[in-house]
PDB file of N, CA and C in Angstrom:
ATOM      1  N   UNK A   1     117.407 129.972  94.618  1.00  0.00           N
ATOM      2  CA  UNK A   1     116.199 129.415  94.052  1.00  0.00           C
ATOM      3  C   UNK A   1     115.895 128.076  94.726  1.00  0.00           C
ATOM      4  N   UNK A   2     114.862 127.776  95.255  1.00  0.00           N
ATOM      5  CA  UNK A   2     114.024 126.604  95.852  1.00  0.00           C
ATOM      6  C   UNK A   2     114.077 125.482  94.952  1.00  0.00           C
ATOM      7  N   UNK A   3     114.174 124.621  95.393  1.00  0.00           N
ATOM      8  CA  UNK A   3     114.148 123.055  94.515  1.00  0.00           C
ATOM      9  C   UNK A   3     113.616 122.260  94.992  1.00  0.00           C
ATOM     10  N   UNK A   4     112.081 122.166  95.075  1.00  0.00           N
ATOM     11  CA  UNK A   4     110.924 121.443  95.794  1.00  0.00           C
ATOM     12  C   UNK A   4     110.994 120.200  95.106  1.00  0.00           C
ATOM     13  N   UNK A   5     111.089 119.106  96.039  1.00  0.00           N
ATOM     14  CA  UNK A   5     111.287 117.754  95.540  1.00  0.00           C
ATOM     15  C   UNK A   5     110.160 116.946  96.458  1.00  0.00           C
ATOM     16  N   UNK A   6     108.971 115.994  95.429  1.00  0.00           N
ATOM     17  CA  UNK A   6     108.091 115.079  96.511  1.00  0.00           C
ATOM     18  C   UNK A   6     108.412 114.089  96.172  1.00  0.00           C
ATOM     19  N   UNK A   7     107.938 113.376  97.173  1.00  0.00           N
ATOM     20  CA  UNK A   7     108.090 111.986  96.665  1.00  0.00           C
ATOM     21  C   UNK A   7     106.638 111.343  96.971  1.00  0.00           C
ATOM     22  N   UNK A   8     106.182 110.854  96.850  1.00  0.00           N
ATOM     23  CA  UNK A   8     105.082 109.874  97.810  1.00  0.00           C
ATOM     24  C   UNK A   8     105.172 108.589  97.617  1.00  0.00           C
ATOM     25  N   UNK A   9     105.439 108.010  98.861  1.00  0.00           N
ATOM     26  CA  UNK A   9     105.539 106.634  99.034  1.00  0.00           C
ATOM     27  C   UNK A   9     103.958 105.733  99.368  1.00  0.00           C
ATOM     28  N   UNK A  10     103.930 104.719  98.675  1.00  0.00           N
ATOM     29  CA  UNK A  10     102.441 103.938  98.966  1.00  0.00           C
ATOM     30  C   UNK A  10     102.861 102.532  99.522  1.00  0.00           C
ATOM     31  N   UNK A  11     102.063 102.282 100.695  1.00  0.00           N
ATOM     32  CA  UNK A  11     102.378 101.221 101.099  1.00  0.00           C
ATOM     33  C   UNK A  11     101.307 100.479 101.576  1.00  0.00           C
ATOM     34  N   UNK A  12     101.366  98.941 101.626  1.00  0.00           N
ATOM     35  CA  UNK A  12     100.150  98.172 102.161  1.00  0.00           C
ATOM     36  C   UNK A  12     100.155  96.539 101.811  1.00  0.00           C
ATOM     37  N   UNK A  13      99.179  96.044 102.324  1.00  0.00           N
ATOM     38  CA  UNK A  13      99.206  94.546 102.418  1.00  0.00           C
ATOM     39  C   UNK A  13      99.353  93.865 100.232  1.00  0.00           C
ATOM     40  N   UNK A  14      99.193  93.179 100.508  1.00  0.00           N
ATOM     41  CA  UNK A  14      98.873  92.688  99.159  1.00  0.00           C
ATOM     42  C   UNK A  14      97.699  92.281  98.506  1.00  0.00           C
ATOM     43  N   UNK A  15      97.302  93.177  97.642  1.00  0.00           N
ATOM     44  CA  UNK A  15      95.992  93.048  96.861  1.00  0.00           C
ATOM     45  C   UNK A  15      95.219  94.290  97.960  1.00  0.00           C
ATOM     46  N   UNK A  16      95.829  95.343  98.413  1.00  0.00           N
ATOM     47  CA  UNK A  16      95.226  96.354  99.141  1.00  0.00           C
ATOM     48  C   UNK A  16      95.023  97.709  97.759  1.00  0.00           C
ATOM     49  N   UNK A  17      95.516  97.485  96.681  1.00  0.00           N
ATOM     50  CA  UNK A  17      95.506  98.188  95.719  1.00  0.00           C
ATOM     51  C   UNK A  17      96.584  99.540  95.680  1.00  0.00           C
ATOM     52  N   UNK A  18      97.539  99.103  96.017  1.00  0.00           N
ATOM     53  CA  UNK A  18      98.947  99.911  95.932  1.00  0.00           C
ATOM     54  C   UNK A  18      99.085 100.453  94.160  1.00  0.00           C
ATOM     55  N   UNK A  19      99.098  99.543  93.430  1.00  0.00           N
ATOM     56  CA  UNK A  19      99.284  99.743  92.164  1.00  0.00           C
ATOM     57  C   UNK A  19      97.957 100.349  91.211  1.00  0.00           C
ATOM     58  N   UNK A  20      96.876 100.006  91.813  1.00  0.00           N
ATOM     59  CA  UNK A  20      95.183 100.959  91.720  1.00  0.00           C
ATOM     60  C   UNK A  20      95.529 102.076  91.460  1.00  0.00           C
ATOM     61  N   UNK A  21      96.440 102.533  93.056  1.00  0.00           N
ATOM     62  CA  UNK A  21      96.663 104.418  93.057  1.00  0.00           C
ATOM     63  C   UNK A  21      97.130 104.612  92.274  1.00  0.00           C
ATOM     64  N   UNK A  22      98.495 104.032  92.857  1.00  0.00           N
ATOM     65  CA  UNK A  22      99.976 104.638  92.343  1.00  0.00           C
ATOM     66  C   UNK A  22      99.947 105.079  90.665  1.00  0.00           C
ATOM     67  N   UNK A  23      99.868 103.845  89.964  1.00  0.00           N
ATOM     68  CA  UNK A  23      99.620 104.496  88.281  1.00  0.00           C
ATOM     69  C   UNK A  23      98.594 105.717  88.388  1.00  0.00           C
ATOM     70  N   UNK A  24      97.685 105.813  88.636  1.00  0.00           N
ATOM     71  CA  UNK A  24      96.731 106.598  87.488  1.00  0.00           C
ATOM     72  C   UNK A  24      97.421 108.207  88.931  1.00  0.00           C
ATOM     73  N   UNK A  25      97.502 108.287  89.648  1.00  0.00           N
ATOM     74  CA  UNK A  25      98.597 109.452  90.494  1.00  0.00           C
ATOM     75  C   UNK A  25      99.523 109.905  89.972  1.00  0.00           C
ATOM     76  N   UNK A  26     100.252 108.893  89.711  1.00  0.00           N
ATOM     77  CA  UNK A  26     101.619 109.257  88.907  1.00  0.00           C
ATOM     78  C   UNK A  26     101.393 109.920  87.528  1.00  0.00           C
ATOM     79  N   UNK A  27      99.893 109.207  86.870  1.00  0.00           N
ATOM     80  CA  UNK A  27     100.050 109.871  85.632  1.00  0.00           C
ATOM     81  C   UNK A  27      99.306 111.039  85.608  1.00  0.00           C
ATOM     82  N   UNK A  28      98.385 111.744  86.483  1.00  0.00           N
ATOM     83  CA  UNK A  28      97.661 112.799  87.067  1.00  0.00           C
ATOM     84  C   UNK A  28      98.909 113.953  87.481  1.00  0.00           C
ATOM     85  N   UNK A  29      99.899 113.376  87.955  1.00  0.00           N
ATOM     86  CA  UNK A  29     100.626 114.249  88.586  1.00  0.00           C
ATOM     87  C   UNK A  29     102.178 114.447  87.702  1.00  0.00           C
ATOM     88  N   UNK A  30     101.851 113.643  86.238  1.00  0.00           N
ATOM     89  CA  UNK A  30     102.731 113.549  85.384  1.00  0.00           C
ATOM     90  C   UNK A  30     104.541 113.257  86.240  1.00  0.00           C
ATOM     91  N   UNK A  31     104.606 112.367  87.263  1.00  0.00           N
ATOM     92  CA  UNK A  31     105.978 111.981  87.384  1.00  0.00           C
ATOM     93  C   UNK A  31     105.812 110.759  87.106  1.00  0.00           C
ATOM     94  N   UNK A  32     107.288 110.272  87.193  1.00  0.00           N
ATOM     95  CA  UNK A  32     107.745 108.973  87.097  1.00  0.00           C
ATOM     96  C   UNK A  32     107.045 107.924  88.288  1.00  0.00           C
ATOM     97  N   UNK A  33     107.112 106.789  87.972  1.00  0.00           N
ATOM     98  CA  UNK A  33     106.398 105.684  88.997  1.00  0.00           C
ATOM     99  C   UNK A  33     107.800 104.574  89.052  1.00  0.00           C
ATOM    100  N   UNK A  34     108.324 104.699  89.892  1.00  0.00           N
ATOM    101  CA  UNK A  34     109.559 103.451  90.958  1.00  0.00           C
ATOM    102  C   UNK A  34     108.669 102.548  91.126  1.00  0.00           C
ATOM    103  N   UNK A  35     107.917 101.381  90.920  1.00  0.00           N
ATOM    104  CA  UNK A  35     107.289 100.532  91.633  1.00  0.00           C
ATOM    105  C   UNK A  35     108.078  99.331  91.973  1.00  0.00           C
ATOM    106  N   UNK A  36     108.471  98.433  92.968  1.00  0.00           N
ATOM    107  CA  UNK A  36     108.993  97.462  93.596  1.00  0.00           C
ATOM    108  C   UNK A  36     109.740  96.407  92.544  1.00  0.00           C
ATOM    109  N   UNK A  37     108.589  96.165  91.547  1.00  0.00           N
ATOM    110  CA  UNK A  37     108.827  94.781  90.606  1.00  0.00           C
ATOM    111  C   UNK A  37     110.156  95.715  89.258  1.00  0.00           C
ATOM    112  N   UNK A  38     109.780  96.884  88.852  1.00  0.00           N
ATOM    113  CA  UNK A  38     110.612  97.602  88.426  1.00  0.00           C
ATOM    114  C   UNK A  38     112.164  97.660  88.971  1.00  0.00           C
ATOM    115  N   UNK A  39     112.319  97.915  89.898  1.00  0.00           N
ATOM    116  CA  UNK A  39     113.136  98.417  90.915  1.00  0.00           C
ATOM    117  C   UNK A  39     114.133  97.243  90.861  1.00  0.00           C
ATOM    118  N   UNK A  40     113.421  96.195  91.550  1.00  0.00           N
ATOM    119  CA  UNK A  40     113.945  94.485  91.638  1.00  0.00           C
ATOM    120  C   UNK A  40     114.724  94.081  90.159  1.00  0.00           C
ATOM    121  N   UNK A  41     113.864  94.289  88.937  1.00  0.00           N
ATOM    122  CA  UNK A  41     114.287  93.623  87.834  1.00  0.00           C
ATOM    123  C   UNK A  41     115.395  94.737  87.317  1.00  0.00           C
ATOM    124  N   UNK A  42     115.358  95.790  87.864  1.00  0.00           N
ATOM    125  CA  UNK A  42     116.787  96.840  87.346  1.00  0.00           C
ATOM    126  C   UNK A  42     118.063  96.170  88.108  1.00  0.00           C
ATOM    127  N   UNK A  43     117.917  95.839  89.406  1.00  0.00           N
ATOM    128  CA  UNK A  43     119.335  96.113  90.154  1.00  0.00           C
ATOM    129  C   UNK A  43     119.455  94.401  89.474  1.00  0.00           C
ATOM    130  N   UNK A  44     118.812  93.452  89.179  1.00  0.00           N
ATOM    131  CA  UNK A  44     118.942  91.934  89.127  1.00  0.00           C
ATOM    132  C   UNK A  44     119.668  91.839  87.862  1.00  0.00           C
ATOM    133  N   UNK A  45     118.941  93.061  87.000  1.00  0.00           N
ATOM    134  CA  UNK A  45     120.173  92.923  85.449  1.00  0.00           C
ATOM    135  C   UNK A  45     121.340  93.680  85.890  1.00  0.00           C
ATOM    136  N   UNK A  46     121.422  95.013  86.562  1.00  0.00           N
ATOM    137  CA  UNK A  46     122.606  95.459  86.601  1.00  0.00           C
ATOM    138  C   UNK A  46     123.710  94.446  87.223  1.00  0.00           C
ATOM    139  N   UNK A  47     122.689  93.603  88.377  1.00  0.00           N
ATOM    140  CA  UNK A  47     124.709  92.805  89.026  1.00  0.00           C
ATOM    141  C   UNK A  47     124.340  91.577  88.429  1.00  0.00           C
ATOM    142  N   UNK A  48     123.530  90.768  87.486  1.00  0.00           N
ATOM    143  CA  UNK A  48     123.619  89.634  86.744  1.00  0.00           C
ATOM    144  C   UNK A  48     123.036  88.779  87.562  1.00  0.00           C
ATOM    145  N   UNK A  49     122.116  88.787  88.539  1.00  0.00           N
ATOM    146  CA  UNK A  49     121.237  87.606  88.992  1.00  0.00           C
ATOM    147  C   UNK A  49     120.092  88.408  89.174  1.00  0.00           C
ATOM    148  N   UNK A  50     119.155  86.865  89.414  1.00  0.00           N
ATOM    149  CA  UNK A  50     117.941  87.661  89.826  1.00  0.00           C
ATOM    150  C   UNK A  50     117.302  86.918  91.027  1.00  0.00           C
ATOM    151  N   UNK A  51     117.096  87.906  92.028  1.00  0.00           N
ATOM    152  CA  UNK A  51     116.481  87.378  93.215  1.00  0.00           C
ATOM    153  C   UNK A  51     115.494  86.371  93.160  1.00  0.00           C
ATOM    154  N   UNK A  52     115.191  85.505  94.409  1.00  0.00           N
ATOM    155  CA  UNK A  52     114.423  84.755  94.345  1.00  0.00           C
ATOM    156  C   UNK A  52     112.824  85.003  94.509  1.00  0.00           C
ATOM    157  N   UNK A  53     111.799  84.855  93.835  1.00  0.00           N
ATOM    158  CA  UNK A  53     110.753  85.549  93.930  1.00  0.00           C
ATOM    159  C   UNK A  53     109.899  85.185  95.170  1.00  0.00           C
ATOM    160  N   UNK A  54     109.307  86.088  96.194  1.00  0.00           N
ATOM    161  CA  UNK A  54     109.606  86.858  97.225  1.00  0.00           C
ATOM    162  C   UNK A  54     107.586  85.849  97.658  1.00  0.00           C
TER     163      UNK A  54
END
């Protein structure tokens, strides 16, 4: 049995509207949304610091 896996990655300058798409896609296409600031504030609680903002 096949186990079709997508991903789509969005990428671009800042204030190019990455986060425009990405939500209302993700929720059209009912998956989960990884976005950057998410991502950052998971691994910063898991090892107990938090990066310097970027």
């Amino acid at each position: 049995m096949a186990n079709n896996r997508l991903v789509i990655l969005v990428n671009g300058l800042p204030g190019a509207g990455k986060s425009t798409l990405a939500y209302p896609l993700a929720r059209e296409l009912g998956v989960p949304l990884f976005g950057k600031d998410l991502i950052k504030e998971t691994w910063a609680d898991v090892l107990g610091s938090h990066p310097p903002d970027e």
